[in-house]
N, C-alpha and C. Protein backbone atom coordinates (compact mmCIF):
# COMPACT_ATOMS: atom_id res chain seq x y z
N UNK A 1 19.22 -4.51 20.04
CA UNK A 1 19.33 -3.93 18.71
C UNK A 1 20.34 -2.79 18.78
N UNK A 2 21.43 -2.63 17.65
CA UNK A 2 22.44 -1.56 17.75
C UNK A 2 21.55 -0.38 17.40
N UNK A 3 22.60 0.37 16.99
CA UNK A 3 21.85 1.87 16.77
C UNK A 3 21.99 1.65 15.03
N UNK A 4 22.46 1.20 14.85
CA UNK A 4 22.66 0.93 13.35
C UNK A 4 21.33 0.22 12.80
N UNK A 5 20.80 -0.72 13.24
CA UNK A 5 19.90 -1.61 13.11
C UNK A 5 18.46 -0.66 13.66
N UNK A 6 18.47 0.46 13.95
CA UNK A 6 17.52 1.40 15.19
C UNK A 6 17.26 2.06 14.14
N UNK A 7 18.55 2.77 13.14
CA UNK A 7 18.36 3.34 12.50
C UNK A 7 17.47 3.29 10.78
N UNK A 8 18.21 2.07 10.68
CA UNK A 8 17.70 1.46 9.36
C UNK A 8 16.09 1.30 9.65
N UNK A 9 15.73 0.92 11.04
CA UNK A 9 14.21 -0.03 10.48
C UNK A 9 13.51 1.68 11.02
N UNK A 10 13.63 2.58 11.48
CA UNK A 10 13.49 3.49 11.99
C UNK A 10 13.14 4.23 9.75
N UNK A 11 13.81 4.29 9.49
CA UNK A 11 13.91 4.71 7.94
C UNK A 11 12.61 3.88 7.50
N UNK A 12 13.06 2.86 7.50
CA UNK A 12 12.02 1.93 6.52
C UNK A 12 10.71 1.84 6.88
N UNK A 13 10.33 2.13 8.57
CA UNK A 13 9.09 2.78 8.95
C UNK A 13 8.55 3.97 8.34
N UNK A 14 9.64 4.59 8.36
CA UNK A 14 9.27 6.55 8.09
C UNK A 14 8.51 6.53 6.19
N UNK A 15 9.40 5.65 5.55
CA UNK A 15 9.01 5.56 4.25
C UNK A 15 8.01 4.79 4.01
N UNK A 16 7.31 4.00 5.18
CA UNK A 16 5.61 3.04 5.12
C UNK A 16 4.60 4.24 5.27
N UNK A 17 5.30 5.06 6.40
CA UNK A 17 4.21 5.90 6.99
C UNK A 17 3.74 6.86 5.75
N UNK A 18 5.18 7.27 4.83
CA UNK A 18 5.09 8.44 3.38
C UNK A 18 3.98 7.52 3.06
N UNK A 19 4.47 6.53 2.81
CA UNK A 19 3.81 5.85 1.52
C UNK A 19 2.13 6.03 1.66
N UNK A 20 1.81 5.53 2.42
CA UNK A 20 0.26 4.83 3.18
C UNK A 20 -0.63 6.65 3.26
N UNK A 21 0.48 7.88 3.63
CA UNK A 21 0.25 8.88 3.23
C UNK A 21 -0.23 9.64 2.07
N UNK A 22 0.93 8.96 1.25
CA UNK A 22 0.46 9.56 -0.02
C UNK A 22 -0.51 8.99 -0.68
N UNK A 23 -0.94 7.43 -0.14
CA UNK A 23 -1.90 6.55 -1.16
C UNK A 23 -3.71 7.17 -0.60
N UNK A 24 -3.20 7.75 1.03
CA UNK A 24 -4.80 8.28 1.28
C UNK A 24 -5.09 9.67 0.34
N UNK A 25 -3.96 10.85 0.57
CA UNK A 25 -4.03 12.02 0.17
C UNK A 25 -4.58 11.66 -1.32
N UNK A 26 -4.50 10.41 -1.84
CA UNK A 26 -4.24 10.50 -3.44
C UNK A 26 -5.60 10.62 -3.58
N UNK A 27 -7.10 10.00 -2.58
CA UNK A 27 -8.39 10.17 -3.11
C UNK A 27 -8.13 11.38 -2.63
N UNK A 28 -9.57 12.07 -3.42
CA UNK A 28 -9.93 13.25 -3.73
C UNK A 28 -10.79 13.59 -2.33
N UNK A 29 -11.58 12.49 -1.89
CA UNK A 29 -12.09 13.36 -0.21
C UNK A 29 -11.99 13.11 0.93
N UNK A 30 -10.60 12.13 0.70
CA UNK A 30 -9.88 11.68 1.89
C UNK A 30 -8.47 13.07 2.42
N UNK A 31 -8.57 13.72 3.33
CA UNK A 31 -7.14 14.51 3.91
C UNK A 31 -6.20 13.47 4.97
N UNK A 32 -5.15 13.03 4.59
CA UNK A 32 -4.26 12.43 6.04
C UNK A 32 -3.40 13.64 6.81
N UNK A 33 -3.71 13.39 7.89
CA UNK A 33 -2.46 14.47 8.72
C UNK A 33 -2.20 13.34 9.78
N UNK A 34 -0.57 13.91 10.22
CA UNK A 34 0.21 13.21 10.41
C UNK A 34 -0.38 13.62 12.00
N UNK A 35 0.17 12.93 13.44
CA UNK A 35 -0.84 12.87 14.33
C UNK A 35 0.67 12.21 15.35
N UNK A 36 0.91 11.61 15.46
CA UNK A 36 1.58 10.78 16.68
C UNK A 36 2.83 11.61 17.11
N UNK A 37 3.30 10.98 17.90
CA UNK A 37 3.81 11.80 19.32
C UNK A 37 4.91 12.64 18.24
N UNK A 38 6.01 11.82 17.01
CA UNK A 38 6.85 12.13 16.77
C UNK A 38 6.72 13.74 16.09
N UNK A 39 5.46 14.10 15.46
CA UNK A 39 5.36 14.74 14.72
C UNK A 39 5.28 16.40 15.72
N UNK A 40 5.10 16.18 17.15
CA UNK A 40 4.63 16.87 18.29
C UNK A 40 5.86 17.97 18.38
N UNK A 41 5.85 18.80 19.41
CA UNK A 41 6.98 19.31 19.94
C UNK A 41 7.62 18.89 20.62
N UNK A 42 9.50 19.11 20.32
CA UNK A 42 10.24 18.08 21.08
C UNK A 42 10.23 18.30 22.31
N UNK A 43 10.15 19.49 22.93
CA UNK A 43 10.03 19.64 24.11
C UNK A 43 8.92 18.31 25.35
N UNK A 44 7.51 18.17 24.54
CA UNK A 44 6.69 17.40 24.74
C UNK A 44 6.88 15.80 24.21
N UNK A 45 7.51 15.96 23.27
CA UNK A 45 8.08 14.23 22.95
C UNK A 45 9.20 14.13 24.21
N UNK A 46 10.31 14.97 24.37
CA UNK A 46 11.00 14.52 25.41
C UNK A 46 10.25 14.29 27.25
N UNK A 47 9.34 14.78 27.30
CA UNK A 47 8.65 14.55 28.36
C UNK A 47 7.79 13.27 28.64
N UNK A 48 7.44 13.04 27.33
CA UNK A 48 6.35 11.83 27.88
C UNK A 48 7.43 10.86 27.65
N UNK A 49 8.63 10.33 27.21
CA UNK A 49 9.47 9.33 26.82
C UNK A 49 9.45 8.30 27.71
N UNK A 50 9.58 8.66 29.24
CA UNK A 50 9.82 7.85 30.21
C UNK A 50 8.93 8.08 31.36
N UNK A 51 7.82 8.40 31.09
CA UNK A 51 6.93 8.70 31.48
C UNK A 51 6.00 7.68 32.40
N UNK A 52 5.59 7.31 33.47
CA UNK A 52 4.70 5.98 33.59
C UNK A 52 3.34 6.91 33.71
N UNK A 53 3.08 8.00 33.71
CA UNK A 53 2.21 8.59 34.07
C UNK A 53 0.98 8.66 33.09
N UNK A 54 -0.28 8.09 33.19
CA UNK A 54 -1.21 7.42 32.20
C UNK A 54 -1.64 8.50 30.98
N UNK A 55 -1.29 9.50 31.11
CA UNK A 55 -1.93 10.49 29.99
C UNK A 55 -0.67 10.70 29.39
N UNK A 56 0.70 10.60 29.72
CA UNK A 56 2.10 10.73 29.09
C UNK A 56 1.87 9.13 28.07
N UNK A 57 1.57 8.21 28.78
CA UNK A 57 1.15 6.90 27.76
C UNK A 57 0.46 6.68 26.97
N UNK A 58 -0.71 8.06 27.48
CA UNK A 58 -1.56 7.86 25.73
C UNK A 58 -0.78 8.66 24.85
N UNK A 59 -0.19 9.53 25.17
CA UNK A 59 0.47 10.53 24.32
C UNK A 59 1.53 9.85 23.41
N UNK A 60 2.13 9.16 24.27
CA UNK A 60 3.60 8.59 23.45
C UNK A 60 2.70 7.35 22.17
N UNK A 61 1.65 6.78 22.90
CA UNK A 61 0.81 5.62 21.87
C UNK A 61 0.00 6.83 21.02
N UNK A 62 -0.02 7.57 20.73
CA UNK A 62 -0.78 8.67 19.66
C UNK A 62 -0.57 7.52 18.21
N UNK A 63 -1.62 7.43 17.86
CA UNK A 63 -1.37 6.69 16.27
C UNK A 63 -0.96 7.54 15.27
N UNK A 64 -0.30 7.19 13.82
CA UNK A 64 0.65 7.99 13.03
C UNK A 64 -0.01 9.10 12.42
N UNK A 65 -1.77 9.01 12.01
CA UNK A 65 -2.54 9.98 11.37
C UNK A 65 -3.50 9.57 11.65
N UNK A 66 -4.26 10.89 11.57
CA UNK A 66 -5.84 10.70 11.97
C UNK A 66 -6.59 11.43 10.09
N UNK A 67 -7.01 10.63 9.55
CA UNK A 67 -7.66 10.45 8.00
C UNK A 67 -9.01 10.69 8.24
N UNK A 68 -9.19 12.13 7.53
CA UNK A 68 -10.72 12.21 7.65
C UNK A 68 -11.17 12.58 5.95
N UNK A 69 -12.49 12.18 5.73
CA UNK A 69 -13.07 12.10 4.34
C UNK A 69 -13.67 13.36 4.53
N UNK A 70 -13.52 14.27 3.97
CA UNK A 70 -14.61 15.62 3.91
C UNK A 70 -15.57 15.66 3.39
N UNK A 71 -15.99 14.63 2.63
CA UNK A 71 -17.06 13.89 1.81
C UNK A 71 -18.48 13.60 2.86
N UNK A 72 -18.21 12.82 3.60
CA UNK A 72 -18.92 11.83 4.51
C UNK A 72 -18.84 12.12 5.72
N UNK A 73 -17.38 13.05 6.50
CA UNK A 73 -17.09 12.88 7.73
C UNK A 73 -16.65 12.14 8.40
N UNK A 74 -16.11 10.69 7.94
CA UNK A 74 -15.91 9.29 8.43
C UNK A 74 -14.43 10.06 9.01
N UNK A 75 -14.43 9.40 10.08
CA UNK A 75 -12.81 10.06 10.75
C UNK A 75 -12.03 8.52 11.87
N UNK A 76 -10.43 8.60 10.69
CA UNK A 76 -10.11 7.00 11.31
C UNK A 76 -8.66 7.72 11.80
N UNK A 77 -8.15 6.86 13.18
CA UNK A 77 -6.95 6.82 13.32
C UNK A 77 -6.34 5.83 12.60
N UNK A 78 -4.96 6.43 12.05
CA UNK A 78 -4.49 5.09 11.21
C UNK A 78 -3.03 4.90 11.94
N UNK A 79 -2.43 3.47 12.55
CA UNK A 79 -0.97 3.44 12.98
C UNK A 79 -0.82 2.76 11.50
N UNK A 80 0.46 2.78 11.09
CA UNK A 80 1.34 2.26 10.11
C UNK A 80 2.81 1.11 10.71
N UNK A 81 2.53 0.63 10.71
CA UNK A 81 3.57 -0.97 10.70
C UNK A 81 4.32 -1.29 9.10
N UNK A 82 5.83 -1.28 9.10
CA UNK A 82 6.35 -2.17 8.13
C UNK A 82 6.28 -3.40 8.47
N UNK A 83 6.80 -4.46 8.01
CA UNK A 83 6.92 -5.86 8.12
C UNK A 83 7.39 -6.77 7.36
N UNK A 84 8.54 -6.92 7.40
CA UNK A 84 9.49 -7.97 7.06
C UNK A 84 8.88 -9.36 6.83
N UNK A 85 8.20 -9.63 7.47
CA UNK A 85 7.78 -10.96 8.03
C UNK A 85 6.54 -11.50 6.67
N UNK A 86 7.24 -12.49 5.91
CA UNK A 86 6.47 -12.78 4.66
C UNK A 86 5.61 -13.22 4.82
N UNK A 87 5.52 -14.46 6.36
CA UNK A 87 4.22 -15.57 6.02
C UNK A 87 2.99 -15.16 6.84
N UNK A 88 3.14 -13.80 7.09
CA UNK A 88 1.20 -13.54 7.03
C UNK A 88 1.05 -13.78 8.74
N UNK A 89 1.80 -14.22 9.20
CA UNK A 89 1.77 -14.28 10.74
C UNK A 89 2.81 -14.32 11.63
N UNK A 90 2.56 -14.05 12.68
CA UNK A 90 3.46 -13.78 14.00
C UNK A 90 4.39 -12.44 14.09
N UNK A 91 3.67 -11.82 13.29
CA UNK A 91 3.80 -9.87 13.15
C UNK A 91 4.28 -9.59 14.67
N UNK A 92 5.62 -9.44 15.03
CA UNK A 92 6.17 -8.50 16.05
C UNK A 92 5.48 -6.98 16.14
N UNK A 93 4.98 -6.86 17.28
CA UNK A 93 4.26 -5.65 17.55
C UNK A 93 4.06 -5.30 18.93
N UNK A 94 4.73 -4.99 19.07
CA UNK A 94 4.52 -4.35 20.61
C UNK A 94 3.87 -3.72 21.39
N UNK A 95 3.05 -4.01 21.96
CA UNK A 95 2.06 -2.59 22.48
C UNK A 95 1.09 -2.47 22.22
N UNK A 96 0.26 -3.26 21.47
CA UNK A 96 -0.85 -2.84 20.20
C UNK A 96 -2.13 -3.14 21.38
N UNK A 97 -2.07 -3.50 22.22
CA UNK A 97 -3.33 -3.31 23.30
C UNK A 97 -3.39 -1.83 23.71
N UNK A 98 -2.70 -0.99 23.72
CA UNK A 98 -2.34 0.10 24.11
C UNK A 98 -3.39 1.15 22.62
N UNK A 99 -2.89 1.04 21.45
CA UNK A 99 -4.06 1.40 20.78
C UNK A 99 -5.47 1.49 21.13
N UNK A 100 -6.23 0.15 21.88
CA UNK A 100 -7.21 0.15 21.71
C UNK A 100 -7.61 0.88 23.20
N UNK A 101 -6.51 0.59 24.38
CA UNK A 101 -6.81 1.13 25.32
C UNK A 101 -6.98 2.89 25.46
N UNK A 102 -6.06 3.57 24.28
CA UNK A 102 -5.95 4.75 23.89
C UNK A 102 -7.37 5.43 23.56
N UNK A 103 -6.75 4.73 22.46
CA UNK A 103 -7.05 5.30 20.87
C UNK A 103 -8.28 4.53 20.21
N UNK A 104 -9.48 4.06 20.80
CA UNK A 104 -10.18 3.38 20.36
C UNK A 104 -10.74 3.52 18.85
N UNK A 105 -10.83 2.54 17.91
CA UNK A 105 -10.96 2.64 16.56
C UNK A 105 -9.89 2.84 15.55
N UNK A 106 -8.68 2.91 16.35
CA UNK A 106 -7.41 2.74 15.31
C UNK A 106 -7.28 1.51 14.70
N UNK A 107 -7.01 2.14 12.81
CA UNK A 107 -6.97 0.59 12.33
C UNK A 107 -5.46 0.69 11.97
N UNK A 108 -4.90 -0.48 11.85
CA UNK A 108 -3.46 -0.53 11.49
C UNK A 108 -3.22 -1.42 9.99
N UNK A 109 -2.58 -0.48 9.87
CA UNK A 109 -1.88 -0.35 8.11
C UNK A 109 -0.41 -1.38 8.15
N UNK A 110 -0.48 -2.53 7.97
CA UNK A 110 0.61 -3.09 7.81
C UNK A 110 1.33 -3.28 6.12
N UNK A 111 2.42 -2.66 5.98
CA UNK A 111 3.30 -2.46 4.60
C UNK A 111 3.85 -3.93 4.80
N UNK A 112 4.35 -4.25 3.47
CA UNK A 112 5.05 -5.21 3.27
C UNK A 112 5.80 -5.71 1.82
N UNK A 113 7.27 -5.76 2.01
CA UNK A 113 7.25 -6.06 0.52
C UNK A 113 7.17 -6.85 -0.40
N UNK A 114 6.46 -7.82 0.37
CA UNK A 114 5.64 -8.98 -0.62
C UNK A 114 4.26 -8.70 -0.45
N UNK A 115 3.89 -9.70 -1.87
CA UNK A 115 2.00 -9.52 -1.37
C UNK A 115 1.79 -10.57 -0.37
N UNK A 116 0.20 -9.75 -0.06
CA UNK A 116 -0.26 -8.68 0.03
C UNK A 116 0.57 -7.52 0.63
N UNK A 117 0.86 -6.25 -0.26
CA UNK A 117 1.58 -5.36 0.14
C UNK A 117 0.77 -4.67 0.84
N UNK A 118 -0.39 -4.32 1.09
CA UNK A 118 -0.92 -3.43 2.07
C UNK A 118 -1.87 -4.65 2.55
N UNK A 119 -2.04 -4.27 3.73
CA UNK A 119 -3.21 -5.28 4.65
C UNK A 119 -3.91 -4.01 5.94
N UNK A 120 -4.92 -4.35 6.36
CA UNK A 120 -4.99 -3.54 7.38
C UNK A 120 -5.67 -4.20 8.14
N UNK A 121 -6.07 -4.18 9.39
CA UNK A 121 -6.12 -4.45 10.56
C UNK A 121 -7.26 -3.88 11.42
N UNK A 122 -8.62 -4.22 12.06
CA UNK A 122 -9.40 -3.31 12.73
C UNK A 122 -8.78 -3.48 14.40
N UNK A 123 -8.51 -2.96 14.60
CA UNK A 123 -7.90 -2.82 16.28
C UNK A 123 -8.74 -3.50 16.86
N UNK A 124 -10.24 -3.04 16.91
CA UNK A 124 -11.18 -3.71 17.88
C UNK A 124 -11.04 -5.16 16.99
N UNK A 125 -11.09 -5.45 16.64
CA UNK A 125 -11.17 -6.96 16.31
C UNK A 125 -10.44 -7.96 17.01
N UNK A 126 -9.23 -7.41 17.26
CA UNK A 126 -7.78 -8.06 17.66
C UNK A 126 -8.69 -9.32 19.13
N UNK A 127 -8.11 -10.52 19.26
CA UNK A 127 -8.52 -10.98 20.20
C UNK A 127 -7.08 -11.31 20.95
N UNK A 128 -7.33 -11.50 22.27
CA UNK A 128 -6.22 -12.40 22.95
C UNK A 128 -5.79 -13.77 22.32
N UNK A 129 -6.43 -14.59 21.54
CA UNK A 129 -5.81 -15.92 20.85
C UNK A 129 -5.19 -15.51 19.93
N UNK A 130 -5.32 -14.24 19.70
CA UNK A 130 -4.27 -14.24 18.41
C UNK A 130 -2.62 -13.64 18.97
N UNK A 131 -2.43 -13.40 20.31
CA UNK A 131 -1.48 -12.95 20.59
C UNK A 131 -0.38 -14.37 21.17
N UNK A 132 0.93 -14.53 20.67
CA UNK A 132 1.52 -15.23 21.68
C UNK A 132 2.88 -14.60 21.95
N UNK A 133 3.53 -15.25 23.33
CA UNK A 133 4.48 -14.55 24.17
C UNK A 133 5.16 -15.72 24.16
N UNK A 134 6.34 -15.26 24.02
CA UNK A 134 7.35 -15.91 24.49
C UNK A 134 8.47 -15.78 24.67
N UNK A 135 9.61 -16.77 25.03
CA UNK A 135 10.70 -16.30 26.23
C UNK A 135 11.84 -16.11 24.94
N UNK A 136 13.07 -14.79 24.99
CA UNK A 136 13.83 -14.61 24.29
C UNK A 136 14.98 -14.22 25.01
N UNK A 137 16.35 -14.35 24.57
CA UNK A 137 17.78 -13.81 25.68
C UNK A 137 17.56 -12.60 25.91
N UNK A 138 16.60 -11.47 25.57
CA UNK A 138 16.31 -10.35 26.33
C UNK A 138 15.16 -10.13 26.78
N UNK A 139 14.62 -11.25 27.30
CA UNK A 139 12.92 -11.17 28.13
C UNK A 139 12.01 -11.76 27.25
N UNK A 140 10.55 -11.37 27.08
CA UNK A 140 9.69 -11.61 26.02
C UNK A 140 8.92 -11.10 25.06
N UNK A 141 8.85 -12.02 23.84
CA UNK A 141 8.39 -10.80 22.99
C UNK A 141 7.22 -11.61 22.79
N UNK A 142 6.39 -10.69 22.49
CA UNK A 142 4.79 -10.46 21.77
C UNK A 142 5.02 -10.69 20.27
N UNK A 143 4.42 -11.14 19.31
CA UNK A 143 3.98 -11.62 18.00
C UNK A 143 2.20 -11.64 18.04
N UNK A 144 1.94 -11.41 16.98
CA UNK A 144 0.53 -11.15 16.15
C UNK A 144 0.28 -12.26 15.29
N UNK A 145 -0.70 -13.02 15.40
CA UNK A 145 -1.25 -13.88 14.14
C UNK A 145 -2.55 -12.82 13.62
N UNK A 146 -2.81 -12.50 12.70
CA UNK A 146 -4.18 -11.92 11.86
C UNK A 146 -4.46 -11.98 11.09
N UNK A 147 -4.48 -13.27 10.37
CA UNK A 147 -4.89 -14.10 9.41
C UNK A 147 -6.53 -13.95 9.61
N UNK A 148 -7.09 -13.93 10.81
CA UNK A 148 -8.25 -14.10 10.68
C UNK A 148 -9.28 -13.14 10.38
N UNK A 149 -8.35 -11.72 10.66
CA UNK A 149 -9.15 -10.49 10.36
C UNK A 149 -8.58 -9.49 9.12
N UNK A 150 -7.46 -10.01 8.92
CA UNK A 150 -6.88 -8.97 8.27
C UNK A 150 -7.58 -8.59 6.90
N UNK A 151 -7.19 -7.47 6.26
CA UNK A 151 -8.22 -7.19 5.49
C UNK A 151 -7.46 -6.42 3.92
N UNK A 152 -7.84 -5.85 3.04
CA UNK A 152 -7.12 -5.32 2.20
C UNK A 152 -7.44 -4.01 2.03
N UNK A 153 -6.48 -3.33 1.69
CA UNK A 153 -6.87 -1.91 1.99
C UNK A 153 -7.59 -1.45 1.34
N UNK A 154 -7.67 -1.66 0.05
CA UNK A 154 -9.40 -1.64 -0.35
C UNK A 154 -10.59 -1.57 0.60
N UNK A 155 -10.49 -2.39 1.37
CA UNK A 155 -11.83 -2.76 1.96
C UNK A 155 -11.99 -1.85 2.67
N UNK A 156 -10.81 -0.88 3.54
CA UNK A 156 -11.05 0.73 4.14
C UNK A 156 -11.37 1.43 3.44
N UNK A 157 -10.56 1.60 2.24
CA UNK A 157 -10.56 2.41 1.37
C UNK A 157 -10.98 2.04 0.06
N UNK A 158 -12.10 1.75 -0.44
CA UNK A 158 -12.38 1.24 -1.86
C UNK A 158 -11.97 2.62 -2.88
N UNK A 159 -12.24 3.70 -2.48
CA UNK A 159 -11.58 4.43 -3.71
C UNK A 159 -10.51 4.53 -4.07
N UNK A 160 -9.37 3.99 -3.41
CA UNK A 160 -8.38 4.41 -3.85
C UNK A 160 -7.81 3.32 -4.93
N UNK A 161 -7.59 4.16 -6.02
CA UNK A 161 -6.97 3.40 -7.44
C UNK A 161 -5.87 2.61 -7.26
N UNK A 162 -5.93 1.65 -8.11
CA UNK A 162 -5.36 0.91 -8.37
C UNK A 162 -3.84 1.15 -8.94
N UNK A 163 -3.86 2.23 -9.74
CA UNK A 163 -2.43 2.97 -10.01
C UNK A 163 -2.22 3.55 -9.26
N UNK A 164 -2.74 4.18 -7.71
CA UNK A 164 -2.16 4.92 -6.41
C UNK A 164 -1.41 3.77 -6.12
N UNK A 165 -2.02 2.20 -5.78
CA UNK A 165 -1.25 0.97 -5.21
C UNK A 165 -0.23 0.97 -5.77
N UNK A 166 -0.34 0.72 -7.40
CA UNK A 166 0.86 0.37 -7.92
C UNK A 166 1.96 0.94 -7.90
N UNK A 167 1.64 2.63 -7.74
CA UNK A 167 2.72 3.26 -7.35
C UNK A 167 3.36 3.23 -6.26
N UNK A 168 2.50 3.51 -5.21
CA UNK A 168 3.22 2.93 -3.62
C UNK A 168 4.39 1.38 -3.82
N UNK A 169 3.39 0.75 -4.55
CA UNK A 169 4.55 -0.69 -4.54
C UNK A 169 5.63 -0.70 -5.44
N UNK A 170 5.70 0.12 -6.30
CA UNK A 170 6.81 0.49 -6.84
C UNK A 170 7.99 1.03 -5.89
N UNK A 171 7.41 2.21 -5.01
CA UNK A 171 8.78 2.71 -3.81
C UNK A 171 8.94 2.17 -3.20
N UNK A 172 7.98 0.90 -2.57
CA UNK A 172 8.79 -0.15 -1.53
C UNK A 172 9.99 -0.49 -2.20
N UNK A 173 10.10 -0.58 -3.37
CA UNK A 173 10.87 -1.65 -4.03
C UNK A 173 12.23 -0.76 -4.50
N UNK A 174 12.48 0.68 -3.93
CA UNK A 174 13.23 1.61 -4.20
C UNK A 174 13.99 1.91 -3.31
């Protein structure tokens, strides 16, 4: 991938992560704060980068926000994924064993700009059949099927309105 191409999907991440942000902040006893490595000090992002050292690896896998309800107390890590990928499966994702090995209970927020525009994901659910590998001119890549668990963001979040969605799916489209 150029740096051009690094850059763009690098953007179009940053504006899933706003988004999925602003749609938690929007209930009233949900707070999101932002949480993963990027948000850290650079001093400490430049350290764990190349890191093999197992606590530099949970650090760099930090999920994007940790969402807590002040209501209830319920407290979730949330990673955020864009996704290009229309037909609902074979989600490029790299790493995502690493969540659960982390970060146990991270659910993942996959954006998209078709429907379903939000989907989410329980980490623990994920099984090995849903993962396949295979061979590409730069080694192998990992893909996601989660058709079988995936869920609607409702179903995390039932309060959040229906005009919070609509608005979020309006800026994908911006």
């Amino acid at each position: 991938m150029d740096e051009g191409d690094w850059n763009k999907n690098k953007l179009i991440g940053n504006i899933a992560e706003n988004i999925v942000e602003m749609m938690i902040n929007s209930m009233p006893d949900w707070k999101c704060n932002k949480f993963g490595v990027e948000t850290h000090i650079r001093d400490i992002k430049d350290l764990v980068r190349k890191s093999k050292n197992p606590i530099a690896i949970k650090i760099r896998k930090m999920p994007d926000f940790v969402a807590f309800n002040e209501k209830t107390g319920e407290t979730l890590f949330i990673e955020v994924k864009y996704s290009s990928n229309f037909d609902r499966k074979n989600y490029f994702i790299e790493y995502l064993e690493n969540y659960n090995k982390y970060w146990k209970g991270t659910k993942l927020i996959i954006v998209r700009s078709k429907k379903p525009h939000f989907l989410y994901i329980d980490l623990e659910k994920i099984k090995n059949s849903m993962r396949k590998i295979k061979a590409v001119d730069e080694g192998w890549r990992t893909t996601w099927d989660f058709r079988e668990i995936e869920q609607d963001i409702k179903d995390l979040f039932p309060d959040l309105k229906d005009e919070y969605i609509e608005e979020a799916i309006s800026r994908l489209k911006t």
